[in-house]
Every structure is written in structure tokens, then in C-alpha cells.
Protein backbone atom coordinates (compact mmCIF):
# COMPACT_ATOMS: atom_id res chain seq x y z
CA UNK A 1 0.00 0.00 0.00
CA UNK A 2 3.37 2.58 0.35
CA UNK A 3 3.39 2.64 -3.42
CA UNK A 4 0.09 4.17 -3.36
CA UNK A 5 0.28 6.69 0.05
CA UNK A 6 -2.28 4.63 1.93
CA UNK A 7 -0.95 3.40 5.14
CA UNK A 8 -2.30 -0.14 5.37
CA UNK A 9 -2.39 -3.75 4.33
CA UNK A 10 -3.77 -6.39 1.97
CA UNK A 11 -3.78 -9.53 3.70
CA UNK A 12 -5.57 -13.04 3.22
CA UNK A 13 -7.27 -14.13 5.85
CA UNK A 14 -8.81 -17.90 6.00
CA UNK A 15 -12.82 -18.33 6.28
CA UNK A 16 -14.43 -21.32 7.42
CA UNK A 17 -17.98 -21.62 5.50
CA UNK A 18 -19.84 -20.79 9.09
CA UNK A 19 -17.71 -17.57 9.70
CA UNK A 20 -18.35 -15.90 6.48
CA UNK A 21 -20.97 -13.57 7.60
CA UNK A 22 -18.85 -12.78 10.79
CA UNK A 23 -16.43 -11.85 8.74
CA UNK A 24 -18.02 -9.38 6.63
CA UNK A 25 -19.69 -8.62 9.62
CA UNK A 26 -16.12 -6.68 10.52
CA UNK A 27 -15.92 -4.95 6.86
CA UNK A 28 -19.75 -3.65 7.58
CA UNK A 29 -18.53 -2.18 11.30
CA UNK A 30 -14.94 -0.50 9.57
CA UNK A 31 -12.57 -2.87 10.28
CA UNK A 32 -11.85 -3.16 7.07
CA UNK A 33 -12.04 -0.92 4.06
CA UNK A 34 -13.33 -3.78 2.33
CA UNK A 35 -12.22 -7.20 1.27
CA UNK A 36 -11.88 -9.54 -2.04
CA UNK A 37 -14.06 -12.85 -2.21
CA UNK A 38 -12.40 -15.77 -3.55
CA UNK A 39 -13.98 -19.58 -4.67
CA UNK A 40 -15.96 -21.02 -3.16
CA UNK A 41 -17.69 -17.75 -1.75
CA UNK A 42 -18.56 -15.56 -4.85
CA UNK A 43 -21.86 -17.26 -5.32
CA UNK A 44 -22.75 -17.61 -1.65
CA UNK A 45 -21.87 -14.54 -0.34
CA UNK A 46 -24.78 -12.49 -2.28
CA UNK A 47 -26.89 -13.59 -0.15
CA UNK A 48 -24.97 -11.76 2.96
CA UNK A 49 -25.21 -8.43 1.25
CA UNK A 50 -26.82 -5.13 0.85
CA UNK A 51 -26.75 -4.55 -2.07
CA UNK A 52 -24.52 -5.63 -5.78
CA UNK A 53 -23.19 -2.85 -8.58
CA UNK A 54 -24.85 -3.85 -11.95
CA UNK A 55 -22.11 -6.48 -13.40
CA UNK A 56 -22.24 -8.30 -9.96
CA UNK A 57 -26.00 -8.14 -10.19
CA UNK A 58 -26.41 -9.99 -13.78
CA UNK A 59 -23.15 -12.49 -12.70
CA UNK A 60 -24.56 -13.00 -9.39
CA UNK A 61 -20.97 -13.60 -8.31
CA UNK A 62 -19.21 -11.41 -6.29
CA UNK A 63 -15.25 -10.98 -6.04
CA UNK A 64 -15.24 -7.37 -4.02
CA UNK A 65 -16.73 -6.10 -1.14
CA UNK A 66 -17.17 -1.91 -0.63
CA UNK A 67 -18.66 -0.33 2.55
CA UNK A 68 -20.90 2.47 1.45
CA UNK A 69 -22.07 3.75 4.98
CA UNK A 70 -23.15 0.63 6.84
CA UNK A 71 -23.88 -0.92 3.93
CA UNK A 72 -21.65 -3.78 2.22
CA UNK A 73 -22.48 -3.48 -1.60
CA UNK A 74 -21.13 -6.93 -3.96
CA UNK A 75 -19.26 -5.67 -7.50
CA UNK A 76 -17.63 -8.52 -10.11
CA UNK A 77 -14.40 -7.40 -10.81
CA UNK A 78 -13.41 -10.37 -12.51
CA UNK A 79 -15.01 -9.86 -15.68
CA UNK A 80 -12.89 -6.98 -16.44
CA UNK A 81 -10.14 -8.74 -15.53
CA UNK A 82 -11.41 -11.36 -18.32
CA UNK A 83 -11.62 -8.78 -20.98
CA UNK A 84 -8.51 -7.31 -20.15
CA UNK A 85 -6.56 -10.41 -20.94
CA UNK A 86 -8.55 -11.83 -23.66
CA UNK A 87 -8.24 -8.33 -25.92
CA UNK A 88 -3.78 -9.47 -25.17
CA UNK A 89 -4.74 -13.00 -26.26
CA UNK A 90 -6.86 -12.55 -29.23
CA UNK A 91 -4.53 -9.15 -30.43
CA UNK A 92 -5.57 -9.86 -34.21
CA UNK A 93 -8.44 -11.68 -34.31
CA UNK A 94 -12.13 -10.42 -34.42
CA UNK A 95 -13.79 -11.17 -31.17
CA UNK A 96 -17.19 -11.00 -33.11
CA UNK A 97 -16.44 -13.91 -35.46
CA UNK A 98 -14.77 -15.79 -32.55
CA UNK A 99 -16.13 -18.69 -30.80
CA UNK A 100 -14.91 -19.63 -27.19
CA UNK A 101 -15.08 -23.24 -24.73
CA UNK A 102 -15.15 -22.11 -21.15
CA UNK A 103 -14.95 -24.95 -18.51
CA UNK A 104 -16.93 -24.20 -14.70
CA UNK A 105 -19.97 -22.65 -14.36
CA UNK A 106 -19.68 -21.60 -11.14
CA UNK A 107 -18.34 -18.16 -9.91
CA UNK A 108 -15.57 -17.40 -12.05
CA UNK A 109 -17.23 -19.20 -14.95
CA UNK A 110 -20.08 -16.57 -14.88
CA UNK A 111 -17.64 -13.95 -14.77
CA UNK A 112 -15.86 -15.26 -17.39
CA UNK A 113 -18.77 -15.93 -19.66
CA UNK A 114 -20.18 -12.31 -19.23
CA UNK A 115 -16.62 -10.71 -19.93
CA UNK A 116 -16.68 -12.66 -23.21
CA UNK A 117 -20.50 -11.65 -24.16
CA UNK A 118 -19.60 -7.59 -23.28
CA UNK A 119 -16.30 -8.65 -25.57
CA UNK A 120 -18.55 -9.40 -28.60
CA UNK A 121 -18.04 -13.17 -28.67
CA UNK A 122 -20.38 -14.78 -31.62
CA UNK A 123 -20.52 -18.30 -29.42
CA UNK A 124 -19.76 -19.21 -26.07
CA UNK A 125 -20.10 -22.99 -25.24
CA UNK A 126 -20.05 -23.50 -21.19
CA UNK A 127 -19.01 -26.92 -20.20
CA UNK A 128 -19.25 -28.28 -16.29
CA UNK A 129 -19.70 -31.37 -14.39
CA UNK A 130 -23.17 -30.87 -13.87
CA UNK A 131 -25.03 -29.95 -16.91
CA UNK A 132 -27.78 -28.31 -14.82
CA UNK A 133 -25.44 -25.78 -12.87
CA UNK A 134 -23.85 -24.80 -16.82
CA UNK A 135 -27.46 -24.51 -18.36
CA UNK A 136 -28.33 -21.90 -15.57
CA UNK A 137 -25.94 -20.17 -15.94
CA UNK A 138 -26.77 -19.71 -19.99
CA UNK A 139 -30.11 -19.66 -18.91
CA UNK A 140 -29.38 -16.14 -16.89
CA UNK A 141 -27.28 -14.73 -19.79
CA UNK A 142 -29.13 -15.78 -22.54
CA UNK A 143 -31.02 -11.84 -22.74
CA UNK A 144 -27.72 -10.29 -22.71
CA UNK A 145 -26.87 -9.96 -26.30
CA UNK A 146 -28.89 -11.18 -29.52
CA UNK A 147 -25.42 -11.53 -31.14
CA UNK A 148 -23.66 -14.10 -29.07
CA UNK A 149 -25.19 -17.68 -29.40
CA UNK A 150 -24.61 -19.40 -25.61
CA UNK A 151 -24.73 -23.12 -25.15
CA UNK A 152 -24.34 -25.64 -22.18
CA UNK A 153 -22.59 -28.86 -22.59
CA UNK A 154 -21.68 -31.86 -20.12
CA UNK A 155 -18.02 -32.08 -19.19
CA UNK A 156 -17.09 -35.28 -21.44
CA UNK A 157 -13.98 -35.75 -23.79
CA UNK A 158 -16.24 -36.27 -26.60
CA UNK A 159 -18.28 -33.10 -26.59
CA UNK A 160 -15.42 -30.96 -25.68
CA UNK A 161 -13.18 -32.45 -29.02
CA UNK A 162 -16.11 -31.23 -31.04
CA UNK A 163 -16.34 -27.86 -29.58
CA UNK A 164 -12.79 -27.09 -29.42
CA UNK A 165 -12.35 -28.26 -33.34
CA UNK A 166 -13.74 -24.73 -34.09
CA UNK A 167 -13.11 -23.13 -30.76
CA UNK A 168 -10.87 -19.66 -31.18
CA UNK A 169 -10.42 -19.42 -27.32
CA UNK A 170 -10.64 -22.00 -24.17
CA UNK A 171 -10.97 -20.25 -20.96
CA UNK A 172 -10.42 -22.78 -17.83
CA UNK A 173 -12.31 -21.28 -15.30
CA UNK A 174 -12.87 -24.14 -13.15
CA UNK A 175 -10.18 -25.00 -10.22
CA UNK A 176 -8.46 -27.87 -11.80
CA UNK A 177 -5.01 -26.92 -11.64
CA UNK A 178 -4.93 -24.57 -8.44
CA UNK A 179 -3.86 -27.34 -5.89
CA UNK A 180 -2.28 -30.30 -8.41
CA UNK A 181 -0.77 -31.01 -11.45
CA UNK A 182 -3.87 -31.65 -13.03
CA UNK A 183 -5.57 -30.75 -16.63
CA UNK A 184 -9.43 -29.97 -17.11
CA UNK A 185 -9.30 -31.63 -19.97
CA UNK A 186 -6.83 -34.19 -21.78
CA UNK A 187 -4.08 -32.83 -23.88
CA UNK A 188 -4.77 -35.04 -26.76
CA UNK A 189 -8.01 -33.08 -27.38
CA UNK A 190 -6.11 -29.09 -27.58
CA UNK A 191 -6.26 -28.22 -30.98
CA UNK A 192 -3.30 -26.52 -32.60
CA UNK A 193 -3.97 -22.49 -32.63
CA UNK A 194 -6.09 -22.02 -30.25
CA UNK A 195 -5.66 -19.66 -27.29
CA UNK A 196 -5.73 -20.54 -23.45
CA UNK A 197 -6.58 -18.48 -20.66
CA UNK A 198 -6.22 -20.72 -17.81
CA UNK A 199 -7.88 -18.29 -14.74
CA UNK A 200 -5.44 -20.51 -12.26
CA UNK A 201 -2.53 -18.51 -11.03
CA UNK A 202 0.37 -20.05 -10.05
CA UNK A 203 4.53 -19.52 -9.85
CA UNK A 204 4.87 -22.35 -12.07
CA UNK A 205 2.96 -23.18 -15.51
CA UNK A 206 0.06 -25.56 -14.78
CA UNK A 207 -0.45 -28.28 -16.52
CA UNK A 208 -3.03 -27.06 -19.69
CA UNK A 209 -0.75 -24.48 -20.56
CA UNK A 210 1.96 -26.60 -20.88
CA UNK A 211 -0.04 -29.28 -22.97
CA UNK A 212 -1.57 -26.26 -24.90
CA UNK A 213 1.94 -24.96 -25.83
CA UNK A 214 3.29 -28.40 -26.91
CA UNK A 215 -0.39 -29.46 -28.87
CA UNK A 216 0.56 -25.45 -31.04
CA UNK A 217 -1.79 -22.97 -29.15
CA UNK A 218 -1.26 -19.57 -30.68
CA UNK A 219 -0.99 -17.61 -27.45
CA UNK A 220 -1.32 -18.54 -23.68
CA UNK A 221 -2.08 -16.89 -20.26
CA UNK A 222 -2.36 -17.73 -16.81
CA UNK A 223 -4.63 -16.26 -13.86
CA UNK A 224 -1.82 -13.30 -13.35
CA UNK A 225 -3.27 -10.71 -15.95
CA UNK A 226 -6.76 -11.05 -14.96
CA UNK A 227 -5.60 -11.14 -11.30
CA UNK A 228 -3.45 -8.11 -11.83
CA UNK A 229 -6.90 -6.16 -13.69
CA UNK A 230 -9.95 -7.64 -11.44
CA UNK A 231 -7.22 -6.19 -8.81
CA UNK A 232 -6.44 -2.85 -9.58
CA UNK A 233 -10.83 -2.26 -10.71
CA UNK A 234 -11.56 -2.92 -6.67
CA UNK A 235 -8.49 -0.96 -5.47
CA UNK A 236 -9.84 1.85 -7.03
CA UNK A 237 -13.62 1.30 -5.94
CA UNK A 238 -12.05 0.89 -2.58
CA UNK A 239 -10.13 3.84 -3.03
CA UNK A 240 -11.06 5.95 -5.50
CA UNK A 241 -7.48 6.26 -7.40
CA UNK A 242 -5.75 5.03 -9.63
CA UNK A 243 -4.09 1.17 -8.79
CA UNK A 244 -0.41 1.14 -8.52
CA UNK A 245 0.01 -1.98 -11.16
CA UNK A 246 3.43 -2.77 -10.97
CA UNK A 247 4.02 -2.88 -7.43
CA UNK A 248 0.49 -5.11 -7.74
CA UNK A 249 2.40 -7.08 -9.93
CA UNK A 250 5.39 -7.64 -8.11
CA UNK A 251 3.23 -8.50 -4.96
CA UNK A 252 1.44 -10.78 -6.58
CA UNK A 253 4.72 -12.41 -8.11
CA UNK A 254 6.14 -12.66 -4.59
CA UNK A 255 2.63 -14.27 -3.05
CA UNK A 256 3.23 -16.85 -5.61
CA UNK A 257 6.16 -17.57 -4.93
CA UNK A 258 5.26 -18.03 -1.26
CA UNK A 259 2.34 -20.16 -2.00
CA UNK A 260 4.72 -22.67 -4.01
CA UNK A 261 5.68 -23.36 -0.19
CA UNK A 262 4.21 -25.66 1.91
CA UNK A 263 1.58 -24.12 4.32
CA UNK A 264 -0.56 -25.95 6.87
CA UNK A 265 -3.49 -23.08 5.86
CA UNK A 266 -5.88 -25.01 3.80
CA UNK A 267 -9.13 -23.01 4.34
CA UNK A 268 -10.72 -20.84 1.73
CA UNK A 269 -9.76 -17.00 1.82
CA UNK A 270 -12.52 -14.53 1.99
């Protein structure tokens, strides 16, 4: 926080499922300024709020707390993280004649989908484990633009070959990856040219960008970028200035690092 003037900290702090709304309970009384959300809370914590900005409203996923008085209001900063780093991935190609394979449906998923709709995406094929949770979510999206065609599909090897045949852009926003070596998908399946965002962050390269490089993808990315952009939008509606993004950056290269670590924390942050 030095690199911006403000005389605080950003800190993670681990939430067991039955202390979330304590927790927020301190952001609501001024404890703190506000707070990020991460999985498995974006989708549960609406419920705990006053109130959600527009984006976080349509997601109905939320990634950043504000206090506005005593009120805690829910805003999705992850789907302009998600447009930030697709317009670096698909530099050159026409988002509107682009189709895209995301995989999860659940908070990040939904961001992810909307950022590609409000990026002019002409198809957007959402794949999870449970068809039902992946229909909803193209079932609450389907209104938002006459120009993008949204599907559900069940998370099998055989639909996702088909899709990603003709697929400009797979976005892995599931959380295969964040804890193991582990693909969403197999790597016999990545088509050569394609571009990856894989929404896991991590020091090392996980293991779908590695098979995507070696199976010809045209450009990759890991969770940094749209970490580094979803970031810097709630610093500023925390704030109200401008994000310091490279000393963001470098934070968020040395929290990396220091996750690659062993750690006995194994709860989910808030």
C-alpha cells in the first residue's frame, strides 16, 4: 500500500464456510475498508449483502466487497479482468467472429462468460460437471446480447473435441489446476492455434498451458493478468485512485512464490 500513500495492508485471511458472515460482519462495522471474495464464496456470499453494482447483479458472483455507509455493496471485478486479458490473447483476431469453450460454471465461470459476451463473442459454449449448474448459468445470460449464441454442454472428452475443433479461445475457469498437477481436460483433445486463458494462477505453468503450448496454441495466459486487472478495478472502488500496477504485480509475483511453499493453511480466503 506505500506505493500508493495509503498506510495499510492487503492480507488473506482464511474463512471457514460458518464464519463468512462474521467476517463481513467486521468490513460492515470499519474494520476493514473492504475485502476480495475468492472460490468457493462468490456465489454464496450475495446472499450476505446489501446490495450488488450492476455487473455483480447480472453475474450474481461477487469478487469485491465496498462499505458504502453501513452498507456492504457486492461488485464482479473479474469480468474486467477477463476482458482485459482476452483483448492481449486474441490481439488480431475479431472477437465478433470468434467462438470460445469455457470450462466451470460456477463463480468465475459466470464472470468469465459475461466478460466474453460484453467482448462481442459470436458463441460461447459453457461446459461443467453438472449440466444443470452450466445450463443456468446460460439460462441467466441468454437476454444479454442477440449476437452471441450461448450453449451448455456436459463435461465429457467427446463433446469438448467437437467444440474445441472450431473453438478460437478456451478459458479454464474451473479449479483444476490450483492445488495439483492436473488438466481440465486431456491434452490429446487441444487443438493446434487455439488460445488458453487458464484463470489458475500459479509460480509455475500448470499443466493445460503446458499441454496447450506443446499441442501449437497460438498464445497462452495464466490467472496473473486477470488477477493483476480484477485487482487494480476494486483498489480503485475501494479507493477511488488510480491502482499502482506494478508494485500489484510484483506483490502478486512474490505471493506466488510463497504459495509454491508448503503451508498448513488449507481453508478458503474470503
Amino acid at each position: 500500500m506505500v506505493a500508493a500513500g495509503i498506510e495499510g495492508t492487503y492480507e488473506l485471511v482464511d474463512i471457514a464456510p460458518d464464519d463468512l458472515a462474521g467476517a463481513l460482519e467486521l468490513v460492515r462495522q470499519g474494520y476493514y475498508v473492504g475485502c476480495n471474495v475468492t472460490m468457493p464464496y462468490k456465489e454464496s456470499v450475495v446472499r450476505l449483502l446489501d446490495g450488488l453494482d450492476d455487473d455483480a447483479g447480472i453475474i450474481r458472483a461477487v469478487n469485491t466487497v465496498t462499505r458504502e455507509g453501513s452498507d456492504l455493496v457486492g461488485h464482479n471485478t473479474d469480468a474486467y479482468g477477463v476482458r482485459r486479458t482476452v483483448e492481449t490473447l486474441m490481439a488480431g483476431a475479431d472477437a465478433g467472429s470468434s467462438s470460445a469453450v469455457v470450462v466451470g460454471a460456477g463463480g468465475t465461470g459466470r464472470a468469465a462468460t459475461y466478460g466474453l459476451i460484453r467482448s462481442g463473442f459470436r458463441r460461447i459454449v459453457v461446459f461443467n460437471r453438472h449440466l444443470e449448474r452450466a445450463q443456468r448459468l446460460v439460462n441467466d445470460f441468454a437476454q444479454l446480447s442477440t449476437d452471441t449464441h450461448l450453449l451448455a454442454r456436459p463435461l465429457d472428452e467427446g463433446a469438448l473435441t467437437d467444440e474445441l475443433r472450431t473453438a478460437n479461445l478456451l478459458v479454464n475457469a474451473s479449479s483444476v489446476g490450483l492445488n495439483s498437477d492436473e488438466s481440465p481436460l486431456p491434452a490429446s483433445i487441444l487443438p493446434p492455434g487455439i488460445r488458453v486463458l487458464d484463470v489458475v494462477y500459479s509460480p509455475r505453468d500448470t499443466r493445460l498451458l503446458r499441454d496447450a503450448r506443446a499441442a501449437g496454441a497460438t498464445s497462452t495466459a495464466n490467472g496473473e493478468p486477470m488477477v493483476i486487472h480484477q485487482g487494480a478495478r476494486a483498489f480503485e472502488l475501494w479507493f477511488e485512485q488510480s491502482a499502482p500496477l506494478d508494485a500489484m504485480s510484483s506483490a502478486l509475483v512474490a505471493a506466488m512464490e510463497a504459495r509454491s511453499r508448503p503451508s498448513e493453511s488449507t481453508a478458503p480466503g474470503l
